[in-house]
C-alpha atoms as a PDB file:
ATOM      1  CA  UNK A   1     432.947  83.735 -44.777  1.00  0.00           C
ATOM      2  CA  UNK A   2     428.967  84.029 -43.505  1.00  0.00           C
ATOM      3  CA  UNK A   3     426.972  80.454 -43.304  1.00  0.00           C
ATOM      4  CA  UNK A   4     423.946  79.567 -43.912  1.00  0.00           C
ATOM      5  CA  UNK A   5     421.376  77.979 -41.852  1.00  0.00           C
ATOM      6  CA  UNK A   6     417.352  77.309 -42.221  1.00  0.00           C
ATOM      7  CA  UNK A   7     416.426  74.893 -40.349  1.00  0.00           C
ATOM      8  CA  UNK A   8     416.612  75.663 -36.282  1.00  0.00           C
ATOM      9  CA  UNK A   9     413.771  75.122 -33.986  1.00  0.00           C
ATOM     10  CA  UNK A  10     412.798  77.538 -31.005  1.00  0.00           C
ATOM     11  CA  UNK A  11     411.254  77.498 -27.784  1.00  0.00           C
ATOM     12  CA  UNK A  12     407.927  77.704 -29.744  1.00  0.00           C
ATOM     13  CA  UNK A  13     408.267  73.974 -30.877  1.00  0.00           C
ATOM     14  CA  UNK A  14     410.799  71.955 -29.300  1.00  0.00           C
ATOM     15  CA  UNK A  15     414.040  73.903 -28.741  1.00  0.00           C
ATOM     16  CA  UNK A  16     415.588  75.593 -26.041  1.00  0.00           C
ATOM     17  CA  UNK A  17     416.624  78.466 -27.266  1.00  0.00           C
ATOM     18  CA  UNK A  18     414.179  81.656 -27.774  1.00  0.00           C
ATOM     19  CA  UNK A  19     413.893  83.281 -30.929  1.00  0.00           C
ATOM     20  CA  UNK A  20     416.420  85.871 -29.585  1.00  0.00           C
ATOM     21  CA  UNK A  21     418.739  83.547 -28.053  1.00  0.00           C
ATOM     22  CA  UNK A  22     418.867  81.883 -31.869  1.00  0.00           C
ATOM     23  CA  UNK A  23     419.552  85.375 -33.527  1.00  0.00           C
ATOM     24  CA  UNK A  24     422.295  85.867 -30.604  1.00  0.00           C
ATOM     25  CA  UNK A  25     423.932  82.796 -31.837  1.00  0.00           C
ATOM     26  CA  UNK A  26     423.516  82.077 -34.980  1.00  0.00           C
ATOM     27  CA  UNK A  27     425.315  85.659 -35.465  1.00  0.00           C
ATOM     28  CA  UNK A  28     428.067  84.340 -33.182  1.00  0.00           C
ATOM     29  CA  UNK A  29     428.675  81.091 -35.454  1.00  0.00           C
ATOM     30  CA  UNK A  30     429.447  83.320 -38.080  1.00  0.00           C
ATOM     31  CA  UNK A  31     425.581  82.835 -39.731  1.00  0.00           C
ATOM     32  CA  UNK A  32     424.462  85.116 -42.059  1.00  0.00           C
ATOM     33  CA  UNK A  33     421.706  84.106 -43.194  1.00  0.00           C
ATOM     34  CA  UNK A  34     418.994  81.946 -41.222  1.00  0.00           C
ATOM     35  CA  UNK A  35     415.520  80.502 -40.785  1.00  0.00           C
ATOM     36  CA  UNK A  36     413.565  79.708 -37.378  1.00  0.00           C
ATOM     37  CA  UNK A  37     411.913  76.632 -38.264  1.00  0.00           C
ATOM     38  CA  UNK A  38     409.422  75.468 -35.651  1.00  0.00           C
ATOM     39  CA  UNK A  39     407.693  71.969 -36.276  1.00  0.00           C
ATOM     40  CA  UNK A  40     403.714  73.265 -37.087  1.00  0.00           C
ATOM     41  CA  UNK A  41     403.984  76.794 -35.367  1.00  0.00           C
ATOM     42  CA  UNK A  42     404.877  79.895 -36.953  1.00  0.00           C
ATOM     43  CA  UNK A  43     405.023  82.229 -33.628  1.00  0.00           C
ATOM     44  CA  UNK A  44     409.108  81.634 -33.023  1.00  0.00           C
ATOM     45  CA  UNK A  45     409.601  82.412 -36.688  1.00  0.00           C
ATOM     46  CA  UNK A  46     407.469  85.822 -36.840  1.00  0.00           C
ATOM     47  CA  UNK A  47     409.275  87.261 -33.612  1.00  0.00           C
ATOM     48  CA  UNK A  48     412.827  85.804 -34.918  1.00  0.00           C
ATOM     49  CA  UNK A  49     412.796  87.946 -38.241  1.00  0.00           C
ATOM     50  CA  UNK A  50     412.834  91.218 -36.922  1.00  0.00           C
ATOM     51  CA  UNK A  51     415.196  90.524 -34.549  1.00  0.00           C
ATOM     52  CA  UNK A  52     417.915  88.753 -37.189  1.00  0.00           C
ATOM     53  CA  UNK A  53     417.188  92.036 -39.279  1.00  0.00           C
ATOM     54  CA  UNK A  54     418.561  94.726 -36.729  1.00  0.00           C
ATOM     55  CA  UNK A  55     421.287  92.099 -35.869  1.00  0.00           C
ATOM     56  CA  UNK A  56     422.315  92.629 -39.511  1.00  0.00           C
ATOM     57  CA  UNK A  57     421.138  89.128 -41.018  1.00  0.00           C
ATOM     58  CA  UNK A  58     419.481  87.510 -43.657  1.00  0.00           C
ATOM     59  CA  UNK A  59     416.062  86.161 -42.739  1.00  0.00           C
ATOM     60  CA  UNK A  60     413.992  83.684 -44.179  1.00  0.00           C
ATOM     61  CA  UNK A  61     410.650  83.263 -42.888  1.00  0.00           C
ATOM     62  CA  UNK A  62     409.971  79.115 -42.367  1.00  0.00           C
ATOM     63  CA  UNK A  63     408.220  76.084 -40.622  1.00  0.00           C
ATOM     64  CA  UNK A  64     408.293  72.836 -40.337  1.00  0.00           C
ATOM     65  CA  UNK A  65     405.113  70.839 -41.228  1.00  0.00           C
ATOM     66  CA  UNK A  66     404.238  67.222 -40.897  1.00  0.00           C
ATOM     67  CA  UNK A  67     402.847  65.259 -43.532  1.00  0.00           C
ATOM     68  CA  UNK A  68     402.888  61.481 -44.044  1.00  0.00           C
ATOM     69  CA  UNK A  69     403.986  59.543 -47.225  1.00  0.00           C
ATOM     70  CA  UNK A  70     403.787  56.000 -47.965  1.00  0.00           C
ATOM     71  CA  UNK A  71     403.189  55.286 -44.280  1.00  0.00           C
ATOM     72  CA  UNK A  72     406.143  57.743 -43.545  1.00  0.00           C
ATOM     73  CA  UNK A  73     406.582  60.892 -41.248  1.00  0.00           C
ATOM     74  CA  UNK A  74     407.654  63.633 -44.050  1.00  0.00           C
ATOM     75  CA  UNK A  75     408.778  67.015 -42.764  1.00  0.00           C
ATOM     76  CA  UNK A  76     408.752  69.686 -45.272  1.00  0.00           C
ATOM     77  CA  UNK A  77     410.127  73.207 -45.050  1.00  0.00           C
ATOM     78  CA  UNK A  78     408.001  75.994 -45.743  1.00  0.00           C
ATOM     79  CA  UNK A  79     409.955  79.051 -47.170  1.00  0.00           C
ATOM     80  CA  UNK A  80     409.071  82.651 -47.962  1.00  0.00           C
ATOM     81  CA  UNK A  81     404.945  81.901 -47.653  1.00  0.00           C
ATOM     82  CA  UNK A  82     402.708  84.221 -46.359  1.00  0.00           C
ATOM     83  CA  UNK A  83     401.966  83.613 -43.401  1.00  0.00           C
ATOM     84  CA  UNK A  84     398.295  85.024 -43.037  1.00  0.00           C
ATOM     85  CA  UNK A  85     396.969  82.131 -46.276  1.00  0.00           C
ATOM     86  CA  UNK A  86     393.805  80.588 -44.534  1.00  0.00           C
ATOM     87  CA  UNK A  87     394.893  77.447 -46.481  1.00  0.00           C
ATOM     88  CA  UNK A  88     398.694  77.278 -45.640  1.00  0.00           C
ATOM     89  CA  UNK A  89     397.719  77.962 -41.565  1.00  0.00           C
ATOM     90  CA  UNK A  90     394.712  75.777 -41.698  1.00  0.00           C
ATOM     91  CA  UNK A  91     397.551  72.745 -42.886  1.00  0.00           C
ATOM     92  CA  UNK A  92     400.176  74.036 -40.342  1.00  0.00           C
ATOM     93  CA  UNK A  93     397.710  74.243 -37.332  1.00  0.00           C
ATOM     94  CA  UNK A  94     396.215  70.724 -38.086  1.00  0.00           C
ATOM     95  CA  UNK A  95     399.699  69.302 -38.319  1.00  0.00           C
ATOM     96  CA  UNK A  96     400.251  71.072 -34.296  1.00  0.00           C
ATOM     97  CA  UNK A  97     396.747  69.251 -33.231  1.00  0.00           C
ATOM     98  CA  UNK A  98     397.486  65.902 -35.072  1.00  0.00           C
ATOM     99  CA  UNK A  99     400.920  65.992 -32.548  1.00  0.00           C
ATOM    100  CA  UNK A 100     399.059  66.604 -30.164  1.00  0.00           C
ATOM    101  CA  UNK A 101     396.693  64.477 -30.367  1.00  0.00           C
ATOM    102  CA  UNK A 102     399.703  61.918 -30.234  1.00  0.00           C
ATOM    103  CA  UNK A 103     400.139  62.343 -27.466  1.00  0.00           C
ATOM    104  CA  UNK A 104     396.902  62.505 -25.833  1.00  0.00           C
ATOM    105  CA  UNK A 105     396.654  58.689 -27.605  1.00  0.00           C
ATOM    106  CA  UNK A 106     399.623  57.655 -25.793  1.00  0.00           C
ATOM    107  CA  UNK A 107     398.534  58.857 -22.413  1.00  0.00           C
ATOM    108  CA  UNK A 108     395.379  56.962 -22.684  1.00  0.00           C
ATOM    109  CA  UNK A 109     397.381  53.623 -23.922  1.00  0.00           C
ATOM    110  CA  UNK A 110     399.476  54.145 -21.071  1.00  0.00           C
ATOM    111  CA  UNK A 111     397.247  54.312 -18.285  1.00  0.00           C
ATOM    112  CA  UNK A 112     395.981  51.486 -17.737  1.00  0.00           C
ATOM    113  CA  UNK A 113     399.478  50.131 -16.752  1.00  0.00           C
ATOM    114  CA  UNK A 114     400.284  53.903 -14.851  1.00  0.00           C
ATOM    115  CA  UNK A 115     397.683  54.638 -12.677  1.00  0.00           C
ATOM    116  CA  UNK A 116     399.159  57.970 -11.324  1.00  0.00           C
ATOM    117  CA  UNK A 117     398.382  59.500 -15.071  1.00  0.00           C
ATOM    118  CA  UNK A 118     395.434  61.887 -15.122  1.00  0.00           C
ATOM    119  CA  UNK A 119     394.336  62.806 -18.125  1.00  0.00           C
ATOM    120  CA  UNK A 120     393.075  66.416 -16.477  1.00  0.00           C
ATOM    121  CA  UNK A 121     395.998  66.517 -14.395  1.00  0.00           C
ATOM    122  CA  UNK A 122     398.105  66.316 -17.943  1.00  0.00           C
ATOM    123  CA  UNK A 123     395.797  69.328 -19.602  1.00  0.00           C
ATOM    124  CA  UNK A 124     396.558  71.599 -16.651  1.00  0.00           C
ATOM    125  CA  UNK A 125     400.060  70.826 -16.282  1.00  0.00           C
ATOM    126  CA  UNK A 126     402.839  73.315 -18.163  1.00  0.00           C
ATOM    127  CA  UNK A 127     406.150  72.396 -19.424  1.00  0.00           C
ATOM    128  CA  UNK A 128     409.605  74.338 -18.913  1.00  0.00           C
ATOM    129  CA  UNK A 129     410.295  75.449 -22.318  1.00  0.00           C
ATOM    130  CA  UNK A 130     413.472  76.227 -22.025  1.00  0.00           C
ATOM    131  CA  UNK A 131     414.284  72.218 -21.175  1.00  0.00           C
ATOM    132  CA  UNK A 132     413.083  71.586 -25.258  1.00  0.00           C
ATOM    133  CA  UNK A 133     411.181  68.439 -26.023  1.00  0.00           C
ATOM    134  CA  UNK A 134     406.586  68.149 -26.035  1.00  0.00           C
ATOM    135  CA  UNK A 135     404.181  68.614 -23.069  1.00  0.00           C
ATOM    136  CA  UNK A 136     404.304  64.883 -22.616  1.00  0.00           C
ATOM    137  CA  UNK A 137     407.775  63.638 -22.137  1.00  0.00           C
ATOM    138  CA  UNK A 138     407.870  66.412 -19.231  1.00  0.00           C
ATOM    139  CA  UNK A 139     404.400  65.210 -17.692  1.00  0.00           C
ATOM    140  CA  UNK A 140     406.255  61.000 -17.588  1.00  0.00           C
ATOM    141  CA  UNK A 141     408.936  62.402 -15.969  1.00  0.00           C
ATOM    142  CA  UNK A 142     407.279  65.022 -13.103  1.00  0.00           C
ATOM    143  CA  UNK A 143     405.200  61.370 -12.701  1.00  0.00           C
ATOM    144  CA  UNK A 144     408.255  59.934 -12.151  1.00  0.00           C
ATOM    145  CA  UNK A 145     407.454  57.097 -15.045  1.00  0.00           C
ATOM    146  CA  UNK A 146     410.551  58.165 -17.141  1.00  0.00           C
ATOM    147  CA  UNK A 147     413.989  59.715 -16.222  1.00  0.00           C
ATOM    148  CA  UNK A 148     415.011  61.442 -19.359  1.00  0.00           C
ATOM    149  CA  UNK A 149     412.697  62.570 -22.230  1.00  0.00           C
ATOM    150  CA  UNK A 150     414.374  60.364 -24.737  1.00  0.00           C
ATOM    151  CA  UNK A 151     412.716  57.411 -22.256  1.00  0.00           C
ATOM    152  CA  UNK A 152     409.278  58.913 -22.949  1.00  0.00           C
ATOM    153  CA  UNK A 153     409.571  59.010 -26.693  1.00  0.00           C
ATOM    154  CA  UNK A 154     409.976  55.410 -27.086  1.00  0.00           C
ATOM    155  CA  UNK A 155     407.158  54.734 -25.696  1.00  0.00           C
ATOM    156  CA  UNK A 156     405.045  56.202 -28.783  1.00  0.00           C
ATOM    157  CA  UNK A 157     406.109  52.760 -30.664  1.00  0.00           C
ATOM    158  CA  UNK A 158     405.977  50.628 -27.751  1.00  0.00           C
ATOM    159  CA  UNK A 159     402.424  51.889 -27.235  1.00  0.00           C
ATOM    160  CA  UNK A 160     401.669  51.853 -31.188  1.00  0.00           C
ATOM    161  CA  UNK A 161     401.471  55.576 -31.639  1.00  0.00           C
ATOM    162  CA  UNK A 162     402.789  56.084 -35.124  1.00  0.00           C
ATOM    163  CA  UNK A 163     402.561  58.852 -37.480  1.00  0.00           C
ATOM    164  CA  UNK A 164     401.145  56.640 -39.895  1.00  0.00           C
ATOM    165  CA  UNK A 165     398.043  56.373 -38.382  1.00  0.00           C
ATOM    166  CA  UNK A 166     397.905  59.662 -36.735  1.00  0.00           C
ATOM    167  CA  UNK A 167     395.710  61.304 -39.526  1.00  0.00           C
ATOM    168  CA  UNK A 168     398.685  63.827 -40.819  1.00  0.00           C
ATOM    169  CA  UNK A 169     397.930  65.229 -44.209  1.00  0.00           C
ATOM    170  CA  UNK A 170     399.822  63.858 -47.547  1.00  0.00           C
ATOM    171  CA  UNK A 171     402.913  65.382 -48.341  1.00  0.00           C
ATOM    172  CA  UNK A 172     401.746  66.491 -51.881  1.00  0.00           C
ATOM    173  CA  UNK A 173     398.484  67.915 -50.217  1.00  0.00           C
ATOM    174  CA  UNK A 174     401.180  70.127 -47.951  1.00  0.00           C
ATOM    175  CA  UNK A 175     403.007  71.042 -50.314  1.00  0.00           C
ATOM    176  CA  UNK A 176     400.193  72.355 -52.748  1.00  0.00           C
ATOM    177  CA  UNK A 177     399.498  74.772 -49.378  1.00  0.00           C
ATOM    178  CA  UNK A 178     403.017  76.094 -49.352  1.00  0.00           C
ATOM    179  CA  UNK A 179     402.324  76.701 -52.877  1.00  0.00           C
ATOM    180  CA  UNK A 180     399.362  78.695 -52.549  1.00  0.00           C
ATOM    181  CA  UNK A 181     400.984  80.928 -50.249  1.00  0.00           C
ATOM    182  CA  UNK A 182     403.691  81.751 -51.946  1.00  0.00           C
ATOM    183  CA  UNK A 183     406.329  79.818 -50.162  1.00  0.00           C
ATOM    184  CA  UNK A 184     409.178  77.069 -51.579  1.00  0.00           C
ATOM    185  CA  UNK A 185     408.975  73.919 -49.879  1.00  0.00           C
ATOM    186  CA  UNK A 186     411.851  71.589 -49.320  1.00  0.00           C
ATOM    187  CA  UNK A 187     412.251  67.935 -48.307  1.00  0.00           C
ATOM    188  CA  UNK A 188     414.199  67.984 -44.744  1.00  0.00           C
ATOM    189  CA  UNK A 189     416.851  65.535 -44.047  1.00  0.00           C
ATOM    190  CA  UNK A 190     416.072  62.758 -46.825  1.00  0.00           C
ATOM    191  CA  UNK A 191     418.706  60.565 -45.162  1.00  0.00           C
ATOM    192  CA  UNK A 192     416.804  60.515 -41.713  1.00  0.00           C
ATOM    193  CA  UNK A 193     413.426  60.570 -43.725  1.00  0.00           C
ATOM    194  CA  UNK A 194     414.749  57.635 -45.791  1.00  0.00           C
ATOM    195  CA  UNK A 195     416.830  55.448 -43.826  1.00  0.00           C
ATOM    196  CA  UNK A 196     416.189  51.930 -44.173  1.00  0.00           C
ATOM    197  CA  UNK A 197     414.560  51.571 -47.564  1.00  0.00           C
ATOM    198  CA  UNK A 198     416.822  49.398 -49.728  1.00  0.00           C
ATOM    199  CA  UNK A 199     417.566  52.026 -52.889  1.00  0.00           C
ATOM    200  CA  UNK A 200     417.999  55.256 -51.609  1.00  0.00           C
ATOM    201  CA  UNK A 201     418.596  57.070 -54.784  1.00  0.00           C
ATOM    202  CA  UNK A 202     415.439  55.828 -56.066  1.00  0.00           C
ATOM    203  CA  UNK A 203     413.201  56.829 -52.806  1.00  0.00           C
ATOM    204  CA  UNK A 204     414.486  60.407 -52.784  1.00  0.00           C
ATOM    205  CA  UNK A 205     413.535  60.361 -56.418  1.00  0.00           C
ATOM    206  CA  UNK A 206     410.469  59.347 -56.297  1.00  0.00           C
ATOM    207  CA  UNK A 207     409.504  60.993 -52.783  1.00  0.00           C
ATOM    208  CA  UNK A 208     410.809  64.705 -54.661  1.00  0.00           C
ATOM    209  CA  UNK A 209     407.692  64.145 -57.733  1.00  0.00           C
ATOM    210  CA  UNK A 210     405.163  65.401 -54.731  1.00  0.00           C
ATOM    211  CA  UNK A 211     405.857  68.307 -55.673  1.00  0.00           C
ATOM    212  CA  UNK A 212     408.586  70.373 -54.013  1.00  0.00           C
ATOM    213  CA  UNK A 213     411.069  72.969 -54.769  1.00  0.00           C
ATOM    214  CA  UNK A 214     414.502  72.090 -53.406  1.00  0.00           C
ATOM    215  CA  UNK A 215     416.126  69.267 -51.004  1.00  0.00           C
ATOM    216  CA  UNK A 216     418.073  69.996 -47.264  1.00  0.00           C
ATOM    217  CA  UNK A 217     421.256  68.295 -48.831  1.00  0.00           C
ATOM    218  CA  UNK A 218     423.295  69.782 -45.901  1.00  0.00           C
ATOM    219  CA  UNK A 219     422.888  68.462 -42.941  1.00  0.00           C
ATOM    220  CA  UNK A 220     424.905  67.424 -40.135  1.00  0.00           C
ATOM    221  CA  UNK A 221     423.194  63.618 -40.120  1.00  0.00           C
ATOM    222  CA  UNK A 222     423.930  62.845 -43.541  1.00  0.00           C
ATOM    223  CA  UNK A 223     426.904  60.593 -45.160  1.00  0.00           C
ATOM    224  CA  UNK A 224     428.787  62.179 -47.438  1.00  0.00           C
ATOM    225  CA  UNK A 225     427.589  59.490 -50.291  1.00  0.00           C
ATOM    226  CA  UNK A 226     423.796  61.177 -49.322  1.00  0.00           C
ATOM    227  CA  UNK A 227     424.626  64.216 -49.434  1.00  0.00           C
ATOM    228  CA  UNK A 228     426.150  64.083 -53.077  1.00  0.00           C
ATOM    229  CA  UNK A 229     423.291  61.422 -53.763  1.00  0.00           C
ATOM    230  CA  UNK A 230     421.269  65.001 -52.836  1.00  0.00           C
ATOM    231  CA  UNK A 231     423.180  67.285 -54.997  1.00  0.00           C
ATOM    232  CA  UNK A 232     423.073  65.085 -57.676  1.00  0.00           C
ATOM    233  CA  UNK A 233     419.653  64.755 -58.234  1.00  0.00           C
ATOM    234  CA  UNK A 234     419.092  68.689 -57.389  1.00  0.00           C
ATOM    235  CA  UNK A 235     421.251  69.374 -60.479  1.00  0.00           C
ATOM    236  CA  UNK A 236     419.541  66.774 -62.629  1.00  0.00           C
ATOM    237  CA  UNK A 237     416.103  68.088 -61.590  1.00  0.00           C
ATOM    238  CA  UNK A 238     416.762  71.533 -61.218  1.00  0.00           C
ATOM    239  CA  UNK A 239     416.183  71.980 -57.484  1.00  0.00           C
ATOM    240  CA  UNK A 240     416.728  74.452 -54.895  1.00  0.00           C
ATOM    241  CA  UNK A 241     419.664  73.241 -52.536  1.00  0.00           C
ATOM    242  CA  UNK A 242     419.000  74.167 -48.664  1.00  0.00           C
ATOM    243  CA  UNK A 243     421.448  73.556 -45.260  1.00  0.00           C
ATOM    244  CA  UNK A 244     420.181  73.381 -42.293  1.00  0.00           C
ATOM    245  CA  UNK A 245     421.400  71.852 -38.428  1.00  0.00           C
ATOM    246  CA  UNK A 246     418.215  71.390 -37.292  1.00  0.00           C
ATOM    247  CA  UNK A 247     419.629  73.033 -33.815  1.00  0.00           C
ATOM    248  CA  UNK A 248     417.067  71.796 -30.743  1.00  0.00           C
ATOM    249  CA  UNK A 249     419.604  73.812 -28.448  1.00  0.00           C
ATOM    250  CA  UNK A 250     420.473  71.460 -25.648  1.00  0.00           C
ATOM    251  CA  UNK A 251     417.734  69.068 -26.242  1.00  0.00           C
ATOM    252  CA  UNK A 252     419.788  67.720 -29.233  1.00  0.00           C
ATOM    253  CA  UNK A 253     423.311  67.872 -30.423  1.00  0.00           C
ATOM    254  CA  UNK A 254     423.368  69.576 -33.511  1.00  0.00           C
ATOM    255  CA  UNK A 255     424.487  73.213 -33.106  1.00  0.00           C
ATOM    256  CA  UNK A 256     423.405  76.105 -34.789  1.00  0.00           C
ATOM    257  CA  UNK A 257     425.893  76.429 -38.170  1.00  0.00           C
ATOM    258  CA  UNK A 258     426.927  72.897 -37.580  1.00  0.00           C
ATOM    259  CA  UNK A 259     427.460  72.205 -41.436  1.00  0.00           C
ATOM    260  CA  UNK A 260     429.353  75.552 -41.829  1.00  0.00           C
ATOM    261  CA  UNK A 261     427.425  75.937 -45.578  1.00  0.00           C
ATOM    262  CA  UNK A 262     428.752  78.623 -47.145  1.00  0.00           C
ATOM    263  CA  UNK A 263     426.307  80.952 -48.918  1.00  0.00           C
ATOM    264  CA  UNK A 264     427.148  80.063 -52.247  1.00  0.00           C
ATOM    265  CA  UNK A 265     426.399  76.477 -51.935  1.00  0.00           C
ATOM    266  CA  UNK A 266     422.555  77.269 -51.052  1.00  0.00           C
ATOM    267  CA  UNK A 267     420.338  78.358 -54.001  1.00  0.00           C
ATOM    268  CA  UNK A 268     419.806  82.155 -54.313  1.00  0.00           C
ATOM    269  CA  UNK A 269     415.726  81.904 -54.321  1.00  0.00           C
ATOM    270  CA  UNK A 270     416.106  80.481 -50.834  1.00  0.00           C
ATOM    271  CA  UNK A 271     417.276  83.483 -49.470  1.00  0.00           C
ATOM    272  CA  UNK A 272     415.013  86.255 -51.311  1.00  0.00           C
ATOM    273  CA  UNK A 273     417.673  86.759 -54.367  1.00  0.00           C
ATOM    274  CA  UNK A 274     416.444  85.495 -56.895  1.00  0.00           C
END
């Protein structure tokens, strides 16, 4: 039996693994059929597909874009799109600066109470990719300010760096871009996206009329109540149904096949079939 698994980020984003190190493994976890899905950069993606094509796997071309909805961080999954749409790029790449720019925010917040933070020091400096996580939380800890990354990203809140006011585009607006290139786009890990509001059910419901395709009902963080709550309203609507780990490599837990989906739970137009 082959699993499926579209949602695992590379070096490119904020993995560890390199686009052939994910092909190497997702192979070995019995995978079949996979997407790199790098949060607002498509470069881990384009150099995976080739490479999960000789290795004798499905491919699906993706990313990961950031959009904000009712004050909320929304990821959606971009499927199948072409790539070289001025409109769908011009989203993706504004998404990468707007996280950026996050970042730069919190560096200025921050030092007035670190003076050893340079803000030209922080531009020159490079990360070790292979240790996953953003430019930043590797700057706090070279400074010596934080110890592990997960230190540096709760400082974004404690500095009042939120998504909300970061200037992401609106999820609909996204997912109109997806649209025009050709691409499905599904809701990533509604229970994540979601937790906390009082009526779940109703959320997901409501969050889905922006516009997209299918829903990431498999997923390693999800109850079993949300992931049938996730099915359930997939049938009713008549949406694609995606699985995904969301595999960081060693900067997260999740593994790459974690929710051993079989193929024939995941909708056919997902992977190219239909």
């Amino acid at each position: 039996m082959q699993y499926v698994d579209l949602h695992i980020h590379s070096t490119f984003s904020d993995g560890t693994l390199t686009p052939g190190e994910i092909v190497r493994a997702a192979a070995a976890a019995g995978v079949g059929a996979l997407s790199v899905t790098d949060h607002d950069a498509v470069e881990g993606s384009l150099l995976a597909e080739p490479l999960a094509r000789e290795a004798g796997l499905r491919y699906v071309r993706g990313v990961e874009i950031d959009s904000l909805w009712e004050g909320r961080d929304v990821h959606v999954l971009c499927y199948g799109a072409d790539f070289a749409c001025p409109r769908l790029m011009d989203v993706v790449r504004e998404a990468r600066l707007r996280m950026d720019e996050m970042s730069d925010t919190l560096l200025a917040r921050m030092s007035p109470d670190f003076p050893a933070l340079d803000a030209a020091e922080y531009a020159a400096f490079e990360r070790d990719v292979s240790l996953g996580g953003w430019k930043l939380l590797h700057y706090l800890m070279a400074k010596g300010i934080t110890r592990a990354m997960t230190d540096g990203m709760r400082l974004y809140a404690r500095y009042g760096v939120t998504y909300a006011q970061a200037g992401f585009r609106p999820t609909g607006e996204v997912i109109a871009a997806i649209h025009a290139a050709g691409g499905r786009a599904v809701l990533a890990h509604p229970g994540v996206t979601l937790a906390g509001e009082g009526n779940f059910p109703r959320a997901l419901a409501r969050l889905v009329e922006e516009g997209v395709d299918g829903v990431e009902c498999y997923y390693p963080r999800h109850s079993r109540e949300v992931e049938q709550i996730c099915l359930g309203l997939c049938a009713r609507r008549g949406l694609l149904v995606s699985a995904g780990s969301d595999c960081h490599g060693a900067f997260q837990s999740a593994h790459i096949g974690q929710t051993k989906t079989p193929m024939d739970k995941v909708s056919l137009e997902l992977l190219g079939e239909a």
